[in-house]
PDB file of N, CA and C in Angstrom:
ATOM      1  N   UNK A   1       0.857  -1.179   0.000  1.00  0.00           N
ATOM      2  CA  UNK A   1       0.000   0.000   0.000  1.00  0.00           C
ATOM      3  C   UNK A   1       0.899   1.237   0.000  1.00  0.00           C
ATOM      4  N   UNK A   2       0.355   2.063  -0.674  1.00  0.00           N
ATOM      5  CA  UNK A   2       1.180   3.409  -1.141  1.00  0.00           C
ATOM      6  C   UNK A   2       1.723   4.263   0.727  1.00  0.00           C
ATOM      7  N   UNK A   3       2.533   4.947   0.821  1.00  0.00           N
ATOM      8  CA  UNK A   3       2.627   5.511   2.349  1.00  0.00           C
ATOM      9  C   UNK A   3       1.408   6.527   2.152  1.00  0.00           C
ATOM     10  N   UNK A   4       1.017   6.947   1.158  1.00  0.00           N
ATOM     11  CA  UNK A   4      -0.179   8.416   1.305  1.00  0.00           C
ATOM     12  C   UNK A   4      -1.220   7.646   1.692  1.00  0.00           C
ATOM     13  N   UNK A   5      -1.395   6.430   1.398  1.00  0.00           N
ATOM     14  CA  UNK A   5      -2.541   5.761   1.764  1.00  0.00           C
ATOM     15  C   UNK A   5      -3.286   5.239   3.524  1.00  0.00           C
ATOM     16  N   UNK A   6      -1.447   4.682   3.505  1.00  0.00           N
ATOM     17  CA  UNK A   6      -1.631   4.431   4.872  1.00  0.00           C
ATOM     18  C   UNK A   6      -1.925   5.728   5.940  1.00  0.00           C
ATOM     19  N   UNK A   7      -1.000   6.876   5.209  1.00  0.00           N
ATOM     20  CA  UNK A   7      -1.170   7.947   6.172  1.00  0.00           C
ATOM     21  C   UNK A   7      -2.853   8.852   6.323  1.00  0.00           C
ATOM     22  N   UNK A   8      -3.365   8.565   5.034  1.00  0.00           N
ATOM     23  CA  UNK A   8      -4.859   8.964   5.109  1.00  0.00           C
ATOM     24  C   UNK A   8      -5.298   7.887   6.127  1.00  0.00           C
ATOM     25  N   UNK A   9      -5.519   6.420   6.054  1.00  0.00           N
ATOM     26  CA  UNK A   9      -6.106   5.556   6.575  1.00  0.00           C
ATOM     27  C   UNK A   9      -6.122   5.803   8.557  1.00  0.00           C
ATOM     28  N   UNK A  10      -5.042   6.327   8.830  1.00  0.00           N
ATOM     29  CA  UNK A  10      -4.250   6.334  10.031  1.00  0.00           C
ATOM     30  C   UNK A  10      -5.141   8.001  10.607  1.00  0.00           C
ATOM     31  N   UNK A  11      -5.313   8.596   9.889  1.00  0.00           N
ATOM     32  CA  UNK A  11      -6.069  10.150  10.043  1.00  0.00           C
ATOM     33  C   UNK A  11      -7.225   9.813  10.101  1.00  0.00           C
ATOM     34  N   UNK A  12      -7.936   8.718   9.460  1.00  0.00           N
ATOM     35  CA  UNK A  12      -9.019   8.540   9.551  1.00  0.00           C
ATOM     36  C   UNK A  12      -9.847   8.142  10.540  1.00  0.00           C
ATOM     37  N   UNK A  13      -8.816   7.189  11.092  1.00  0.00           N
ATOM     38  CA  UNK A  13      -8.497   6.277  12.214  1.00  0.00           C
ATOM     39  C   UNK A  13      -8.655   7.411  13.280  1.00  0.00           C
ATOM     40  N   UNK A  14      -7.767   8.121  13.221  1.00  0.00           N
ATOM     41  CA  UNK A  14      -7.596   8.715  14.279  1.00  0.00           C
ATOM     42  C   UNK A  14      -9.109  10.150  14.878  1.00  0.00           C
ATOM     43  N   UNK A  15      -9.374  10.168  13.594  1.00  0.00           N
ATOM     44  CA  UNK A  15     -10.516  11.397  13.696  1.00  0.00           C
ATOM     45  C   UNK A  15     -11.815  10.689  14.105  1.00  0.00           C
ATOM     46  N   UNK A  16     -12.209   9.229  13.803  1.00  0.00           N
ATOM     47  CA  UNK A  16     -13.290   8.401  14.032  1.00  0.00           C
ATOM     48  C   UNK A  16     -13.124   7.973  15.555  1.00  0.00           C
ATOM     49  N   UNK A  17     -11.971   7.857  16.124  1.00  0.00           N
ATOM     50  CA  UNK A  17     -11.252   7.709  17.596  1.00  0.00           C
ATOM     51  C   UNK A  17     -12.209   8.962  18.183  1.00  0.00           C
ATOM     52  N   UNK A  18     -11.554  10.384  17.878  1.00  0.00           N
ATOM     53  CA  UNK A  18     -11.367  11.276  18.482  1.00  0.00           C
ATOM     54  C   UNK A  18     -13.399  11.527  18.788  1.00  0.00           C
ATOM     55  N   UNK A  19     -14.205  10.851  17.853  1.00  0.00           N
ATOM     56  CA  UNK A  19     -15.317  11.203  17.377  1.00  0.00           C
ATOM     57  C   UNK A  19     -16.239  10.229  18.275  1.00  0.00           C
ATOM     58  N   UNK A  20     -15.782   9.472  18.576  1.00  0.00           N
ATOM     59  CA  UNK A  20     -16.190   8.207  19.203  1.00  0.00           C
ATOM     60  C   UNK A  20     -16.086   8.544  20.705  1.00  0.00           C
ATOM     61  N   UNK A  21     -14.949   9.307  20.892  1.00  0.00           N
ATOM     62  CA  UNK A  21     -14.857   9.651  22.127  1.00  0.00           C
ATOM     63  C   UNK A  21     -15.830  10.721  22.965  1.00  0.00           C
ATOM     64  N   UNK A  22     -15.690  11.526  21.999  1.00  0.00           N
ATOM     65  CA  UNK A  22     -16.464  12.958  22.049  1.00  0.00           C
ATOM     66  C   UNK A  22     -18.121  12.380  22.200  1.00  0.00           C
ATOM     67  N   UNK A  23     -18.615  11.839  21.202  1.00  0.00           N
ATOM     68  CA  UNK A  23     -20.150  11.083  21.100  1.00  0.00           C
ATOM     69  C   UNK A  23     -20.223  10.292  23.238  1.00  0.00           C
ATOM     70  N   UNK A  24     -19.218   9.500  23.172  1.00  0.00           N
ATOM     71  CA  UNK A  24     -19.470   8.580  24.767  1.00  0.00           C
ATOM     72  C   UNK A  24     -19.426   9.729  25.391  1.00  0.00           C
ATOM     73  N   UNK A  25     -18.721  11.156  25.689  1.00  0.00           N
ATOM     74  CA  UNK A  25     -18.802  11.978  26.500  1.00  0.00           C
ATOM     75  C   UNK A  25     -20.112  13.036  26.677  1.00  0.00           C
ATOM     76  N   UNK A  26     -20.387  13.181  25.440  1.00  0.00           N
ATOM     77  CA  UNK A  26     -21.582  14.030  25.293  1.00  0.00           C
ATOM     78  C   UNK A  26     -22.715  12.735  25.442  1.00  0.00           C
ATOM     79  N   UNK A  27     -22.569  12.177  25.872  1.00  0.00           N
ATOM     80  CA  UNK A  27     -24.274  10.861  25.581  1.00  0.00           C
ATOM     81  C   UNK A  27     -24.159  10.672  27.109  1.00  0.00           C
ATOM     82  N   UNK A  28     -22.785  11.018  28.069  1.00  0.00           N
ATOM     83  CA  UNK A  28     -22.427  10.377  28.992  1.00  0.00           C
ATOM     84  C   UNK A  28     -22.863   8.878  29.625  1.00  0.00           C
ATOM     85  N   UNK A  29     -22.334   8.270  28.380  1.00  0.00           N
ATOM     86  CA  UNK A  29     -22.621   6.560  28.178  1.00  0.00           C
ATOM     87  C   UNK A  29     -21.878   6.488  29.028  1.00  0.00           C
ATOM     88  N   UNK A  30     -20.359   6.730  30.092  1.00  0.00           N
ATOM     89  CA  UNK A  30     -19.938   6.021  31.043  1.00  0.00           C
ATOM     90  C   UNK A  30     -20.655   6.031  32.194  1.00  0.00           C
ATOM     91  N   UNK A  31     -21.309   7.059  32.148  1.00  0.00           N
ATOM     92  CA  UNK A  31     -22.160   7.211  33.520  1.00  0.00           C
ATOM     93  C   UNK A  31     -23.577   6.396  33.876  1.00  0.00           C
ATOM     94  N   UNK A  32     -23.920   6.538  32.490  1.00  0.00           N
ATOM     95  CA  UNK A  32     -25.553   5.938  32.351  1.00  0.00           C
ATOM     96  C   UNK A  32     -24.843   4.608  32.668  1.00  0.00           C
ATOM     97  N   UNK A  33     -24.236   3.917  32.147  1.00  0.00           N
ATOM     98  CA  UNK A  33     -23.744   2.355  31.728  1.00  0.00           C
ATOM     99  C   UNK A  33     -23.336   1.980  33.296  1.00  0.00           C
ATOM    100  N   UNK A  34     -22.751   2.838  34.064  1.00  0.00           N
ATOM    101  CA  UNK A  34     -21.856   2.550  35.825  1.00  0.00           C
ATOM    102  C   UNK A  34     -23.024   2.199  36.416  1.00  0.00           C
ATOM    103  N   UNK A  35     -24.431   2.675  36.357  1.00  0.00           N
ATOM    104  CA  UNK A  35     -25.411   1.938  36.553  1.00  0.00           C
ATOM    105  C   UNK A  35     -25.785   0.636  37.210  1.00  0.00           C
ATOM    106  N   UNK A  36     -25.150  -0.315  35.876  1.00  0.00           N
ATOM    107  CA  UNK A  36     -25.334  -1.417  35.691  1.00  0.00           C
ATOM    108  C   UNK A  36     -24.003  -2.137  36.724  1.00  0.00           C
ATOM    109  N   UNK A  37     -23.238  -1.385  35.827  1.00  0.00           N
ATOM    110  CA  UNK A  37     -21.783  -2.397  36.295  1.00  0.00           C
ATOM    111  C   UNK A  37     -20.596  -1.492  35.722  1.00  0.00           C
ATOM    112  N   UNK A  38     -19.467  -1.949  35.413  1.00  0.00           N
ATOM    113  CA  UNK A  38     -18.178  -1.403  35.149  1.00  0.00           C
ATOM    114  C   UNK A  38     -18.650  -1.623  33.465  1.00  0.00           C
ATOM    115  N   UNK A  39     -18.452  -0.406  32.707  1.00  0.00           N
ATOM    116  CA  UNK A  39     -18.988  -0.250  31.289  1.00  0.00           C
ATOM    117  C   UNK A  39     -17.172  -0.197  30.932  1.00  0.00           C
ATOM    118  N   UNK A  40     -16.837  -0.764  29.725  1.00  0.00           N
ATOM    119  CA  UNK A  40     -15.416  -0.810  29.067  1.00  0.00           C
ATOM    120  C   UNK A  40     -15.605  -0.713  27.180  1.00  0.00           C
ATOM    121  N   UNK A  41     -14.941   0.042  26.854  1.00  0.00           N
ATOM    122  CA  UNK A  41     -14.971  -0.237  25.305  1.00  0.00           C
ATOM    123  C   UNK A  41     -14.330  -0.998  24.645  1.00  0.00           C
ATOM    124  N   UNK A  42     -15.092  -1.211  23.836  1.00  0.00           N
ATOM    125  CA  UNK A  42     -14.486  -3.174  23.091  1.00  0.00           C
ATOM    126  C   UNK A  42     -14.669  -2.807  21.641  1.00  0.00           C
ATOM    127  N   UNK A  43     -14.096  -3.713  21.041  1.00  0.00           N
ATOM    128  CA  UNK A  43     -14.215  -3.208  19.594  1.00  0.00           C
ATOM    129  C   UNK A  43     -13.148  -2.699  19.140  1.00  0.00           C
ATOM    130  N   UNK A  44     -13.329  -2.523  17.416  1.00  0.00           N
ATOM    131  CA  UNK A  44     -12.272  -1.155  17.372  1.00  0.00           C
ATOM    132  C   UNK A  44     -12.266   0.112  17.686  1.00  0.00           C
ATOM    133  N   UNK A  45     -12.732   0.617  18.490  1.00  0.00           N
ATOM    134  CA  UNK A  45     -12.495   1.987  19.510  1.00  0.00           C
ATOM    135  C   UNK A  45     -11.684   1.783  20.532  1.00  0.00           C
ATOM    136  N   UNK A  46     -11.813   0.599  20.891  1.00  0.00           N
ATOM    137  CA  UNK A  46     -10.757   0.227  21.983  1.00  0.00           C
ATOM    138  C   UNK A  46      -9.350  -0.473  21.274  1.00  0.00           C
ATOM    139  N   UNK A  47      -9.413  -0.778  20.146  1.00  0.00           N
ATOM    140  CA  UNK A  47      -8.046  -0.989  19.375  1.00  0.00           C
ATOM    141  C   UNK A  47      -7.615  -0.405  18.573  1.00  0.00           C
ATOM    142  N   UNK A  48      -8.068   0.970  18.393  1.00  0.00           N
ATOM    143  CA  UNK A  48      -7.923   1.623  17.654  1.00  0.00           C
ATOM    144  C   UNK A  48      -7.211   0.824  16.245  1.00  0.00           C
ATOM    145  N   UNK A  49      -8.442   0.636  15.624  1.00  0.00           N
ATOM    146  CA  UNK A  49      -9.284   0.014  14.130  1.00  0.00           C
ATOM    147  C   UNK A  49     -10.025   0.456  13.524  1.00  0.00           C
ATOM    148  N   UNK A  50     -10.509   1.868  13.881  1.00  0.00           N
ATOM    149  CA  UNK A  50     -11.938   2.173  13.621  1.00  0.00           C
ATOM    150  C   UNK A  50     -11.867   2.680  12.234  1.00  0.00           C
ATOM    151  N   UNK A  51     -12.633   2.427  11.404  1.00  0.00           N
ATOM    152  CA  UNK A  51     -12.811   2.092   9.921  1.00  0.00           C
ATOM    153  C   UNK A  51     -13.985   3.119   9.690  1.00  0.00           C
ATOM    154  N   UNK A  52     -15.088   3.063  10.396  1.00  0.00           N
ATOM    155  CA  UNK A  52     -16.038   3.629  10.140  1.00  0.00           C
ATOM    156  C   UNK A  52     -16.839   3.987  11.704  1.00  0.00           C
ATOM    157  N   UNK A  53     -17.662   4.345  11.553  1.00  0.00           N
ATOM    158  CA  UNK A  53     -18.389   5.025  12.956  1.00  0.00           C
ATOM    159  C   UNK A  53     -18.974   3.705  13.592  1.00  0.00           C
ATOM    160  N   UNK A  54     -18.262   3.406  14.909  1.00  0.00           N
ATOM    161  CA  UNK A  54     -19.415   2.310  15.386  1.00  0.00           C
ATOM    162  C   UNK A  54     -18.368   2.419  17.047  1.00  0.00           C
ATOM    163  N   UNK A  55     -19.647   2.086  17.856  1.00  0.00           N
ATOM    164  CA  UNK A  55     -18.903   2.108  19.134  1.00  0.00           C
ATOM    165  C   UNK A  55     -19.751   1.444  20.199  1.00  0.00           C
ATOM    166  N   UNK A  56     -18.590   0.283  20.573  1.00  0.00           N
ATOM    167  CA  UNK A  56     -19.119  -0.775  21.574  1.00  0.00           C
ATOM    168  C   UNK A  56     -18.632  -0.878  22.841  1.00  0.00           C
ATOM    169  N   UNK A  57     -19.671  -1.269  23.579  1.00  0.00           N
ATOM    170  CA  UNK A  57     -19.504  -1.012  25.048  1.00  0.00           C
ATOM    171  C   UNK A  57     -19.843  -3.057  25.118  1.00  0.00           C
ATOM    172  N   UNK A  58     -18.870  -3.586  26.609  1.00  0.00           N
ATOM    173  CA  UNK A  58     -19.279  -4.722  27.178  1.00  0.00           C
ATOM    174  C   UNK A  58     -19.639  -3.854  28.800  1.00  0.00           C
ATOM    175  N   UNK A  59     -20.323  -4.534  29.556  1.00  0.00           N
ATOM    176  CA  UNK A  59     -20.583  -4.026  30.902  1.00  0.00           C
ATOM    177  C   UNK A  59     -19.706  -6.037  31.946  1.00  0.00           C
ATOM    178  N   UNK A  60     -19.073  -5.209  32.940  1.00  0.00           N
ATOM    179  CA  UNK A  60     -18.857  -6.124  34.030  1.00  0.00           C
ATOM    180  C   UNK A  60     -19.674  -5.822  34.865  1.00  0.00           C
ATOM    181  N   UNK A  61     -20.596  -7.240  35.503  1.00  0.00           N
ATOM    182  CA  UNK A  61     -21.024  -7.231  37.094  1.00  0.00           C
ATOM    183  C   UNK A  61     -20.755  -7.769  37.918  1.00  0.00           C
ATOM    184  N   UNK A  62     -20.060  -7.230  39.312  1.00  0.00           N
ATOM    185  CA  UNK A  62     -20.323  -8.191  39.989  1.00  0.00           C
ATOM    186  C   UNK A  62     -21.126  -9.722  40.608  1.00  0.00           C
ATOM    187  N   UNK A  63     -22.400  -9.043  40.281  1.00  0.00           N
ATOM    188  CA  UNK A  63     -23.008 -10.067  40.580  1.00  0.00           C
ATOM    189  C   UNK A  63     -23.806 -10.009  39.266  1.00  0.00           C
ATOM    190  N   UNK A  64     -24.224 -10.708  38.016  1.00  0.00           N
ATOM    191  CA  UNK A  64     -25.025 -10.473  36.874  1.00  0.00           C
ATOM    192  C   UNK A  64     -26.323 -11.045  37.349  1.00  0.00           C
ATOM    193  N   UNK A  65     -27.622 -10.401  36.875  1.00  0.00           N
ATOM    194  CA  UNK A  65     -28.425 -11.161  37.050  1.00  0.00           C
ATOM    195  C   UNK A  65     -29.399 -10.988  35.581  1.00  0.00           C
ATOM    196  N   UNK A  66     -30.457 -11.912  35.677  1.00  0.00           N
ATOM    197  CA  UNK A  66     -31.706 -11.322  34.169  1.00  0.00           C
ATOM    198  C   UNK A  66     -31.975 -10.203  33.949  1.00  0.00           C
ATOM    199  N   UNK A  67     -32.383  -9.305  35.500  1.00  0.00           N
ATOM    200  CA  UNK A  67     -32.812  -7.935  35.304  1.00  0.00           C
ATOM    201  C   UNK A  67     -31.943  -7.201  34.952  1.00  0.00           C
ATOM    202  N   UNK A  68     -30.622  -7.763  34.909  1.00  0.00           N
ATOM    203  CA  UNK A  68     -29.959  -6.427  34.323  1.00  0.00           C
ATOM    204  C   UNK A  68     -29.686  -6.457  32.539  1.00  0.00           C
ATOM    205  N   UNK A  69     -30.262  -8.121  32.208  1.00  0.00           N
ATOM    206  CA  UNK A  69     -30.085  -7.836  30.602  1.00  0.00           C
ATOM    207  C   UNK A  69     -31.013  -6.966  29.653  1.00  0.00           C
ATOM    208  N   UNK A  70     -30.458  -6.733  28.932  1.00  0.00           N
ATOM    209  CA  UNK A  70     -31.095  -5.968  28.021  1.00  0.00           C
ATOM    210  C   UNK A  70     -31.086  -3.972  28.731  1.00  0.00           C
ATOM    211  N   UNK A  71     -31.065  -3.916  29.852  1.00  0.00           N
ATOM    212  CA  UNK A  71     -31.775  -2.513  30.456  1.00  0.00           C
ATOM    213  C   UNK A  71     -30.867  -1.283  30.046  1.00  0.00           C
ATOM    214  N   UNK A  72     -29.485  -1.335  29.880  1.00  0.00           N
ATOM    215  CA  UNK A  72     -29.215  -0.424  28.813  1.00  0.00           C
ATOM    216  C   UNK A  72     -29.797  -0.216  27.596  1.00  0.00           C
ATOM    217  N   UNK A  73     -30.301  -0.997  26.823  1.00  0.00           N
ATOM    218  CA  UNK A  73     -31.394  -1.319  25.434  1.00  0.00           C
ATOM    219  C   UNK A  73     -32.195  -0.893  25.890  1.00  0.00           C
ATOM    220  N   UNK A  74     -32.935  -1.057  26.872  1.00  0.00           N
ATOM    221  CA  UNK A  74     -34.558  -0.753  27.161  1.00  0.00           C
ATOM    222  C   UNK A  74     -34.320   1.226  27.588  1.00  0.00           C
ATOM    223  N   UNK A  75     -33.486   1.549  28.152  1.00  0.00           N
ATOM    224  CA  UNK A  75     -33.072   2.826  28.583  1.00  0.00           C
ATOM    225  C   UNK A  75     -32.266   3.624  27.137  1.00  0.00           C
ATOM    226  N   UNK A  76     -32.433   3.183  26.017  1.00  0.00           N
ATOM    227  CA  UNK A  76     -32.021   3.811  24.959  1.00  0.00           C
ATOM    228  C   UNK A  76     -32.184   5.060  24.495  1.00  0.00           C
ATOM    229  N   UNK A  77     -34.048   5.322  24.783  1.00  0.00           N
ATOM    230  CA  UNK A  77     -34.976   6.460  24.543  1.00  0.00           C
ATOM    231  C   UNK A  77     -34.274   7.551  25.236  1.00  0.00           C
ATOM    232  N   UNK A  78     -33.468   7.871  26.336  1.00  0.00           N
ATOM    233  CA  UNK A  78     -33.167   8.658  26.718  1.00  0.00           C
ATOM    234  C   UNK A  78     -31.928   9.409  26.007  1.00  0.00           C
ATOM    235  N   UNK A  79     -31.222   8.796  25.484  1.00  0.00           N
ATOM    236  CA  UNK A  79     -29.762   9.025  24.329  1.00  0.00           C
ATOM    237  C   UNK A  79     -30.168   9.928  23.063  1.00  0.00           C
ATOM    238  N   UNK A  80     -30.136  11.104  22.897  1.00  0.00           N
ATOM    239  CA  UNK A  80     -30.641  11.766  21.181  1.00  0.00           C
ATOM    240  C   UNK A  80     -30.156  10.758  20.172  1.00  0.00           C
ATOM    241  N   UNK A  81     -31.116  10.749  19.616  1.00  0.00           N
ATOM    242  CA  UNK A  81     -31.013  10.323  17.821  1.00  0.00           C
ATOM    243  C   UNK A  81     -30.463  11.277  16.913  1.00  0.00           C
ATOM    244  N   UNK A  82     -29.963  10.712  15.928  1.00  0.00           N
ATOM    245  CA  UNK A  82     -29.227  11.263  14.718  1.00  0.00           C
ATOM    246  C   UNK A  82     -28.347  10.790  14.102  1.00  0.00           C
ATOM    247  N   UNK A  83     -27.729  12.007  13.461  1.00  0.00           N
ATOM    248  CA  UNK A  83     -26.050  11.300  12.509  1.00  0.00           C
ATOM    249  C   UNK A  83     -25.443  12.462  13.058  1.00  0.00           C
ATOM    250  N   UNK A  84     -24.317  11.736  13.557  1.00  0.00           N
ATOM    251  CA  UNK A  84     -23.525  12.295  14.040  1.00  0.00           C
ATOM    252  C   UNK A  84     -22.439  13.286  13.139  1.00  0.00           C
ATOM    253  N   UNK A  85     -22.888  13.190  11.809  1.00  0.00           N
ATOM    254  CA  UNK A  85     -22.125  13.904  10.762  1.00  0.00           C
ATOM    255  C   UNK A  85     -22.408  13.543   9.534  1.00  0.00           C
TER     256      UNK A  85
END
């Protein structure tokens, strides 16, 4: 692959990072998510891979139980809708 290529790819990378970050801070997904349990980012946001816009959260619990599946999903309505760009 050409170096201009990689170096666009790597900017891209890096601006979808920076974008990803900014979105979890303004949604304050760490806070809503502490809720539950210890919220961590997984994916490529957390390996910085990010190709295109997408951003995943796993949650740790101490203790897991049924009621807590899904209830980030069910608590969605509260997060604005849109495109982020």
């Amino acid at each position: 692959m050409p170096d201009h290529l990689d170096e666009e790819l790597s900017q891209r990378q890096a601006e979808l990072q920076e974008e990803a970050g900014t979105v979890t801070a303004d949604l304050r997904l760490v806070q809503a998510l502490s809720a539950v349990g210890e919220p961590m980012t997984v994916g490529s946001a957390a390996l910085g891979l990010m190709v295109w816009r997408d951003r995943c959260s796993t949650i740790t619990c101490a203790r897991p139980s049924s009621s807590h599946s899904g209830c980030s999903g069910g608590q969605a309505d509260q997060f604005p809708t849109g495109n982020a760009g």
